[in-house]
Protein backbone atom coordinates (compact mmCIF):
# COMPACT_ATOMS: atom_id res chain seq x y z
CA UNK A 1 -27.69 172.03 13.16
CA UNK A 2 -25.85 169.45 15.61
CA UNK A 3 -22.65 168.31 14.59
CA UNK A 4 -21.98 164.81 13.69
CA UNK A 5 -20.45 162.53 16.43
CA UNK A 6 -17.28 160.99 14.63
CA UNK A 7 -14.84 158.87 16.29
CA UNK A 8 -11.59 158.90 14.68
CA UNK A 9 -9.89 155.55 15.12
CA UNK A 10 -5.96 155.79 14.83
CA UNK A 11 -2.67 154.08 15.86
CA UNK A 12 -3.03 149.88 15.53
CA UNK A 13 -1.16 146.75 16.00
CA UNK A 14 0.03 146.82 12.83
CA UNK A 15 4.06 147.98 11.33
CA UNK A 16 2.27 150.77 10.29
CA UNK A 17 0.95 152.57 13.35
CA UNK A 18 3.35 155.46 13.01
CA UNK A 19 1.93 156.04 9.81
CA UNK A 20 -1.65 156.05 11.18
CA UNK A 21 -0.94 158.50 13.61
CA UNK A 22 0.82 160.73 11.06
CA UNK A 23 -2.48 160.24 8.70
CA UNK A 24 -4.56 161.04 11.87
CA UNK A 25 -2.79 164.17 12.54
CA UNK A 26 -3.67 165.30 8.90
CA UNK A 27 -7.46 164.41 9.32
CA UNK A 28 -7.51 166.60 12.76
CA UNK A 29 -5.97 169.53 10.49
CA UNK A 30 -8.59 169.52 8.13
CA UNK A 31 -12.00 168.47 10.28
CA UNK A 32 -14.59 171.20 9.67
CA UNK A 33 -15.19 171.42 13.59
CA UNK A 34 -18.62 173.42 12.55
CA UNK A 35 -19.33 170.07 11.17
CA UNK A 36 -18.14 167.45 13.20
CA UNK A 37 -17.78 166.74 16.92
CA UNK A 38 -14.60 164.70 16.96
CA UNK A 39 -13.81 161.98 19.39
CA UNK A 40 -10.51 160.14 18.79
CA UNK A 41 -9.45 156.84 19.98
CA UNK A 42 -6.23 155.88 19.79
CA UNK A 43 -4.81 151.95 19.88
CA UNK A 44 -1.77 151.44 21.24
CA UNK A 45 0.49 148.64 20.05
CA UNK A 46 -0.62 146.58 22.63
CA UNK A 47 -3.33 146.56 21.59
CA UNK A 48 -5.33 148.63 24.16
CA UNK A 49 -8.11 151.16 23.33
CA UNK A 50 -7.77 155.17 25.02
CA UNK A 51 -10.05 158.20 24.45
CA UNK A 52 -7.53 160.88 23.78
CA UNK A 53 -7.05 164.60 23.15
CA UNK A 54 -5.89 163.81 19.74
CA UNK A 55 -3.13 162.38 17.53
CA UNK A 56 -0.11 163.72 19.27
CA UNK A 57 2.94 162.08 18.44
CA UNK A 58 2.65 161.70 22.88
CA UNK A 59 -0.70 161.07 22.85
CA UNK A 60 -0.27 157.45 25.09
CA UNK A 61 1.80 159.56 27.78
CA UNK A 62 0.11 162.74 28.12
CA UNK A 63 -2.15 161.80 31.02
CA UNK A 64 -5.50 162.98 29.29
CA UNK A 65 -6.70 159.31 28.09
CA UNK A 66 -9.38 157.17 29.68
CA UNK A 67 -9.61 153.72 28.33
CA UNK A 68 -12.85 152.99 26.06
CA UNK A 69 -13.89 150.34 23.08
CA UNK A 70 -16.44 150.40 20.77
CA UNK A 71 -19.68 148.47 22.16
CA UNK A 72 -20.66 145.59 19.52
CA UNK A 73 -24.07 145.90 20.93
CA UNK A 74 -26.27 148.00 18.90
CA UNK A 75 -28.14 149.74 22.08
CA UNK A 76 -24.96 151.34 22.85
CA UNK A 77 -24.42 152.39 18.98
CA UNK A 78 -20.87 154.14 20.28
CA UNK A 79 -18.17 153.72 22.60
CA UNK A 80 -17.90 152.87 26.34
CA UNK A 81 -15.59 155.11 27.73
CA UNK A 82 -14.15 153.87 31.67
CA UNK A 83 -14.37 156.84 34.50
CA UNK A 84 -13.16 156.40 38.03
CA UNK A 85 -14.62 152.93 37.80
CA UNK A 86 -17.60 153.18 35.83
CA UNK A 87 -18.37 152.98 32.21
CA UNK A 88 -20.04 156.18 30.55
CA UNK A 89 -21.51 155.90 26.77
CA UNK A 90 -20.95 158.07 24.07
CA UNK A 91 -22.98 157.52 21.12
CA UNK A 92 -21.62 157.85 17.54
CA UNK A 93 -22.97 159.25 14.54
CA UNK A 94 -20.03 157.77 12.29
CA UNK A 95 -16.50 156.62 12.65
CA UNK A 96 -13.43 156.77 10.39
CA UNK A 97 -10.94 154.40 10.97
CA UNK A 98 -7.53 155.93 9.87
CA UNK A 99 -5.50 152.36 10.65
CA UNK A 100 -3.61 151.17 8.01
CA UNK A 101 -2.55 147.25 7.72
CA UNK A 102 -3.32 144.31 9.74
CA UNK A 103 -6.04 144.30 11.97
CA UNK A 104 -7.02 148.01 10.50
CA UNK A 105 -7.49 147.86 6.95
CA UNK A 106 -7.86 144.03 6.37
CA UNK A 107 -11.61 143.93 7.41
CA UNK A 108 -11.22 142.96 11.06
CA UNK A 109 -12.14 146.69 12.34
CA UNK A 110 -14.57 146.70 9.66
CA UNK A 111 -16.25 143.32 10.60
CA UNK A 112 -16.22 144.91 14.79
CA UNK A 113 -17.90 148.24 13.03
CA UNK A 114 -20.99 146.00 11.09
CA UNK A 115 -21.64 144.20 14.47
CA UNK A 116 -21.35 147.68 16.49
CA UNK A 117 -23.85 148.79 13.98
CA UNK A 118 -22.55 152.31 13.59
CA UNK A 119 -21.62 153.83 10.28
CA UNK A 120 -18.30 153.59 9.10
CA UNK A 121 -16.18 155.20 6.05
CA UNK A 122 -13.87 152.61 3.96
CA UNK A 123 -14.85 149.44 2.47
CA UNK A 124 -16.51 146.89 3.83
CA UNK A 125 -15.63 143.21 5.72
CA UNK A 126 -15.05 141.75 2.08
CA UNK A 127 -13.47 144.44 -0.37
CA UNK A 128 -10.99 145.00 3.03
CA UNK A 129 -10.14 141.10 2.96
CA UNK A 130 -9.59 140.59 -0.62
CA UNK A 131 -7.65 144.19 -1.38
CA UNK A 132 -5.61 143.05 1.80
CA UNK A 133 -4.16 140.03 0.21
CA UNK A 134 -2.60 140.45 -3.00
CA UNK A 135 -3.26 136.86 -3.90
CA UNK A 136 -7.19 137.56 -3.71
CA UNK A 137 -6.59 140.82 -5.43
CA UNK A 138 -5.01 139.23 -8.49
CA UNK A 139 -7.30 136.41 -8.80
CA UNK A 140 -10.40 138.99 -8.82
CA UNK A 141 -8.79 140.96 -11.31
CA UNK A 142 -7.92 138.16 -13.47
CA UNK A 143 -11.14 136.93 -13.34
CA UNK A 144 -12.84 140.26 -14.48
CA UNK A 145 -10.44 140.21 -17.00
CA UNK A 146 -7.54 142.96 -16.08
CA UNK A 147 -4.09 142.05 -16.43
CA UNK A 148 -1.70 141.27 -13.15
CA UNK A 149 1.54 140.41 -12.91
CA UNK A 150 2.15 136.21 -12.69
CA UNK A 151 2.36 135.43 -8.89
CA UNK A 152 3.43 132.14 -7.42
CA UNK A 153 2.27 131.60 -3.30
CA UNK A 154 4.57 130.41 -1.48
CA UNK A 155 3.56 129.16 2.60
CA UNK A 156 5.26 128.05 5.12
CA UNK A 157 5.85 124.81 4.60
CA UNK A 158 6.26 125.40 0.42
CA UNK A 159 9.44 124.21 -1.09
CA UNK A 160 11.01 126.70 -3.40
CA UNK A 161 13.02 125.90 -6.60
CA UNK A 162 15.10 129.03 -6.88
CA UNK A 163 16.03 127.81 -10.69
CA UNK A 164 12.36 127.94 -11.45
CA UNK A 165 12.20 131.74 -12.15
CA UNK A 166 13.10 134.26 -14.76
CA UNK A 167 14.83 137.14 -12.66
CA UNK A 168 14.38 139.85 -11.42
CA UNK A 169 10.98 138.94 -9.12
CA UNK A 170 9.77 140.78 -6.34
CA UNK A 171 9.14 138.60 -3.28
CA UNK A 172 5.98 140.07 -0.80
CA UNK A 173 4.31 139.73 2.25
CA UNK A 174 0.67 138.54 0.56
CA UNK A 175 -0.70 140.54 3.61
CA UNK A 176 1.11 143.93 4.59
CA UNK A 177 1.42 147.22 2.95
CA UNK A 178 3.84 150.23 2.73
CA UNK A 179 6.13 148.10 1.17
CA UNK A 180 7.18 146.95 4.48
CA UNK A 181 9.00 143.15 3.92
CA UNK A 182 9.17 143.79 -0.22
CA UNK A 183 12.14 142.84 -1.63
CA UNK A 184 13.60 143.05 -5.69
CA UNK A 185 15.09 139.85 -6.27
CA UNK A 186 17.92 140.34 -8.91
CA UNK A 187 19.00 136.29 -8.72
CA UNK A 188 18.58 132.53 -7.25
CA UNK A 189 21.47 133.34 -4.46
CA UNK A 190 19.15 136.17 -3.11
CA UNK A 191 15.87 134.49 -3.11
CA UNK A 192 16.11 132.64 -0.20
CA UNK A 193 17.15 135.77 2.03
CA UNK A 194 14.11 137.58 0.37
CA UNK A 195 11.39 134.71 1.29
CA UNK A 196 13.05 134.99 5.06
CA UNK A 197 12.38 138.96 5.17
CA UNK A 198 8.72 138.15 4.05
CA UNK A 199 8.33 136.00 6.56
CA UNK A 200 8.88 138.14 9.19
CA UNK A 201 5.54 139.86 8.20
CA UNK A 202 3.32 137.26 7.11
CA UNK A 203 3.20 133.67 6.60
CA UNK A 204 1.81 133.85 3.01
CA UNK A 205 4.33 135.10 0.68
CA UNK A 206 3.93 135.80 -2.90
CA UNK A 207 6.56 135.47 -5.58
CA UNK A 208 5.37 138.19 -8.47
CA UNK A 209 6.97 138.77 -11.43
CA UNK A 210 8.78 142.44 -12.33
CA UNK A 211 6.42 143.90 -14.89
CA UNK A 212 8.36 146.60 -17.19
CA UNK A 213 6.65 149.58 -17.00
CA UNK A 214 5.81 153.19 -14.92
CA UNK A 215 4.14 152.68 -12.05
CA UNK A 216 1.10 154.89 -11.92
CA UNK A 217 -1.21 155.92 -8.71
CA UNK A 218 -4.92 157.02 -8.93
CA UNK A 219 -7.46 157.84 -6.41
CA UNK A 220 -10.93 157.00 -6.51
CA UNK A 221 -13.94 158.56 -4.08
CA UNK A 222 -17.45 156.90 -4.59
CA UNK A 223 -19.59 154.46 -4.31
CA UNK A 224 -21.01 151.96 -6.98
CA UNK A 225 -21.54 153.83 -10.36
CA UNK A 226 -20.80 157.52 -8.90
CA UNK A 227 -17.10 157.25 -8.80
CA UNK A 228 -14.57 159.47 -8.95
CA UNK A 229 -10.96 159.61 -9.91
CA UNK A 230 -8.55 162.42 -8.81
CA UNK A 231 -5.41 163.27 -10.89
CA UNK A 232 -2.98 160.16 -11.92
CA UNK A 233 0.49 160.57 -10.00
CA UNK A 234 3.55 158.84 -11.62
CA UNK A 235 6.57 157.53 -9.14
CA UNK A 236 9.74 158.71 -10.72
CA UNK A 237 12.51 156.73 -9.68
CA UNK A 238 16.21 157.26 -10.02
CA UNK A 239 17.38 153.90 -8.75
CA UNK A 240 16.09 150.76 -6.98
CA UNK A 241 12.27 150.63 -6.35
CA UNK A 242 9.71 152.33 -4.60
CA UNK A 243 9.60 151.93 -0.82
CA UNK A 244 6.86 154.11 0.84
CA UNK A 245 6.99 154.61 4.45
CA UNK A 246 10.84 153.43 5.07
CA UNK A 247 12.41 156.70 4.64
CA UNK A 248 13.69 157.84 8.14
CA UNK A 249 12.05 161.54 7.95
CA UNK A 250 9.47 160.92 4.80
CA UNK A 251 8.03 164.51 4.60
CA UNK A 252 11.55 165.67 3.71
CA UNK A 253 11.52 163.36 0.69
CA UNK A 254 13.06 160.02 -0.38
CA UNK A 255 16.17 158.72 -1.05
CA UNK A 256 15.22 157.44 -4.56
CA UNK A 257 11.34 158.80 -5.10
CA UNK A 258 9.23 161.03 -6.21
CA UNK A 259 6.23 162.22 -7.26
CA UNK A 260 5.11 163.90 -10.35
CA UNK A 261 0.71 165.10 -10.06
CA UNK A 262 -0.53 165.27 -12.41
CA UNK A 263 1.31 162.68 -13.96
CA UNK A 264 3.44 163.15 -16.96
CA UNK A 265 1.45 161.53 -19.43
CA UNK A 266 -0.28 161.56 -21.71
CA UNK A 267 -4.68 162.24 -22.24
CA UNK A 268 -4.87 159.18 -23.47
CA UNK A 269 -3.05 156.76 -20.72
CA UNK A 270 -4.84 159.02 -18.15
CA UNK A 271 -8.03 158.35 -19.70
CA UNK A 272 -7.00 154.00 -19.49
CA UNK A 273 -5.40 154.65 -16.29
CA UNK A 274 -8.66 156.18 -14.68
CA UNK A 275 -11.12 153.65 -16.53
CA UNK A 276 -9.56 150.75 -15.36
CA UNK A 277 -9.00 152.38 -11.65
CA UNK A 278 -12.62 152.10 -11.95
CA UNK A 279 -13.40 148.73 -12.57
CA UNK A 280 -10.87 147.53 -10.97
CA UNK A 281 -12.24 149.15 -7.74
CA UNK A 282 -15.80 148.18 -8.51
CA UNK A 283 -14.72 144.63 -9.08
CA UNK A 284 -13.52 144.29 -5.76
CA UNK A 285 -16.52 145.71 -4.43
CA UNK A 286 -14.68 148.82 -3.21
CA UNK A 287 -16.66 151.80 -1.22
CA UNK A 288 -15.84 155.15 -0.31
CA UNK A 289 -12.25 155.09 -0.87
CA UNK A 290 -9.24 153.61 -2.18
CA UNK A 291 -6.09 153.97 -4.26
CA UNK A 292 -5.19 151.81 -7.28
CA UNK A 293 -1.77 151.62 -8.11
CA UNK A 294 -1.03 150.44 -11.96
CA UNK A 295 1.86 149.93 -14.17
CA UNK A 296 1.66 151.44 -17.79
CA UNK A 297 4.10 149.63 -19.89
CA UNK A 298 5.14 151.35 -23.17
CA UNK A 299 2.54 149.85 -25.45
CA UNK A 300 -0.13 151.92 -23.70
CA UNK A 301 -1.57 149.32 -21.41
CA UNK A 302 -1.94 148.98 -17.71
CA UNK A 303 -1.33 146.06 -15.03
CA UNK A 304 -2.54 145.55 -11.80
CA UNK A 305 0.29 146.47 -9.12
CA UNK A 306 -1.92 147.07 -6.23
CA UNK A 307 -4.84 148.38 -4.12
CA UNK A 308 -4.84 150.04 -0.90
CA UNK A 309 -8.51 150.62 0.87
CA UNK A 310 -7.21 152.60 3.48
CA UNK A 311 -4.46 155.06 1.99
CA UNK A 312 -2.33 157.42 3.85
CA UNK A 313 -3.54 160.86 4.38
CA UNK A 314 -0.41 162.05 5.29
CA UNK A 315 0.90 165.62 4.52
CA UNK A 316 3.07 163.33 1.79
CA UNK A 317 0.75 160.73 1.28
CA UNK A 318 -0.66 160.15 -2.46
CA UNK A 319 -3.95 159.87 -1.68
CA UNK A 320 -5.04 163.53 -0.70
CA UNK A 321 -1.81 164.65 -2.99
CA UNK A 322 -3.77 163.28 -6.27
CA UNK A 323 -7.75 164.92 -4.64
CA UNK A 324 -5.92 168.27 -4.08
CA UNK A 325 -4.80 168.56 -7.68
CA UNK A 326 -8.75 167.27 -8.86
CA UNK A 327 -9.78 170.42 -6.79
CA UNK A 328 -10.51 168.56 -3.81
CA UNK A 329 -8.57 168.94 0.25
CA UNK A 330 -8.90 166.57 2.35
CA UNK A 331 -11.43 168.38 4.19
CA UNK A 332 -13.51 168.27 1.07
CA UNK A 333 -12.62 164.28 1.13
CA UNK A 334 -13.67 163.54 4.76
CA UNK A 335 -17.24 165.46 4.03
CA UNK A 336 -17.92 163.48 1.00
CA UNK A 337 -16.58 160.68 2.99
CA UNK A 338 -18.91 160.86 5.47
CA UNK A 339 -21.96 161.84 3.31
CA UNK A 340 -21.66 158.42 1.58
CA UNK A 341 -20.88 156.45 4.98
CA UNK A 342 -24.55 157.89 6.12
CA UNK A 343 -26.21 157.33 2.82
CA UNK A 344 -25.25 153.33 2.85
CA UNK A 345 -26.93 153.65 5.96
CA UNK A 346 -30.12 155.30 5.31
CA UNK A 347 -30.21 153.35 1.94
């Protein structure tokens, strides 16, 4: 049986294109190479496209890359790769785009992927745009009737009244992930200092309240009514809060993190936990993949801290953490992956 042409988008324009290529690296380690014929296509911060050897932490220095873009016309159905002046195609059976934040995960690459025509894993152009900002999130959620945390947007040209809030509040980028501009707002003096770091990452910021509670992970794989949820996680914190991706060596650990799988409680919150992962994912029109974070407050119920459609698949991400202890490696994850990537498509 021929193996399946995947191309295996990774690096980005985003603050989190280390991450990607640390999540790409994982993907290479686990790709059944019986199965699939791998092509992967790095993006450098630039912003330009290269064919490449793979993931290596050198990979835009190393002298084996040839520059190449996916073709958005639908003859091509793959990538034109550029050779001593001349374009060659490669056709593509599927593509999984490990890019995480703007311009990856926030339904441009998606929306480039529907007009390319080839089958892609991840959510689609509108579950990518809505999970991306945490403004849409909320409002979905509300609407379908799930608790969130009370949010205020603030823009650019929004005048804030620091005396209007009951502290502490978290102050966030509406559109960025990994924590990355997130701040825990303990008074009025600090708010304005919080709105600035924000800013530096997006021009929508969101003022959210601090919800009392344990904050709660779980992963779900599937499409429409066949979903399922891996093993809850729990983030045990000693101090401050929870920062992914800003230690300076993360697979060594964190400063003030960590994580218990399965988590520590108990049948019963796992059971509302994984439930409302559910709808919450199929209320946002979520497909293939995507991790629901939730706080469980003491009274047994949940609230809406996030969702992330493209997770990290790090050696220390969450993601594949909370699979593995369902019974499921990531290997086992990209296959079913990819099986329901080609079934939307022959559907």
């Amino acid at each position: 049986m021929d193996r399946l042409k995947i191309g295996i988008l990774f690096g980005g324009l985003s603050e989190e294109h280390p991450i990607s290529i640390k999540s790409a690296l994982e993907v290479q380690k686990h790709l059944d190479l019986g199965k699939y014929e791998p092509y992967y296509i790095g993006i450098t911060q630039g912003g330009a496209w290269m064919l490449c050897d793979g993931p290596a932490a050198d990979w835009e220095t190393s002298g084996n890359c040839r520059p190449a873009v996916l073709s958005p016309d639908r003859g091509v159905h793959g990538l034109l790769v550029l050779d001593e002046g001349k374009y060659e195609t490669i056709a593509l059976d599927l593509v999984l785009p490990v890019l995480h934040g703007k311009l990856g995960e926030d339904g441009a690459m998606q929306g480039l992927l529907e007009i390319s025509g080839i089958p892609y894993i991840g959510c689609d152009v509108p579950s990518s745009a809505m999970c991306m900002d945490k403004s849409l999130t909320y409002s979905v959620i509300k609407a379908a009737g799930i608790p969130t945390p009370n949010f205020w947007i603030v823009t650019e040209d929004t005048d804030v009244d620091a005396d209007a809030f009951d502290y502490p509040v978290f102050v966030k980028p509406a559109r960025s992930g990994s924590s990355f501009g997130v701040s825990k707002v303990s008074g009025k003096e600090e708010l304005a200092a919080a709105l600035a770091e924000a800013r530096q990452f997006d021009s929508k910021v969101l003022i959210e309240e601090a919800v009392i509670g344990s904050e709660i992970g779980c992963s779900i794989l599937g499409n429409d009514d066949e979903l399922l949820a891996g093993e809850c996680d729990r983030v045990a914190l000693t101090h401050g809060f929870f920062k992914i991706h800003q230690e300076e060596s993360p697979e060594t650990g964190s400063e003030n993190s960590s994580f218990i799988v399965p988590a520590d409680i108990s049948a019963e919150s796992r059971a509302v936990v994984q439930d409302t992962a559910k709808a919450i994912y199929r209320a946002l029109g979520c497909r293939g993949l995507a991790r629901v974070d939730l706080f469980l407050k003491e009274d047994g119920s949940v609230v809406l801290n996030e969702v992330n459609t493209l997770p990290g698949l790090t050696s220390y991400s969450r993601y594949p953490r909370m699979m593995a202890a369902a019974g499921l490696s990531l290997g086992d994850v990209i296959d079913r992956l990819a099986t329901l990537a080609l079934a939307r498509r022959n559907g």
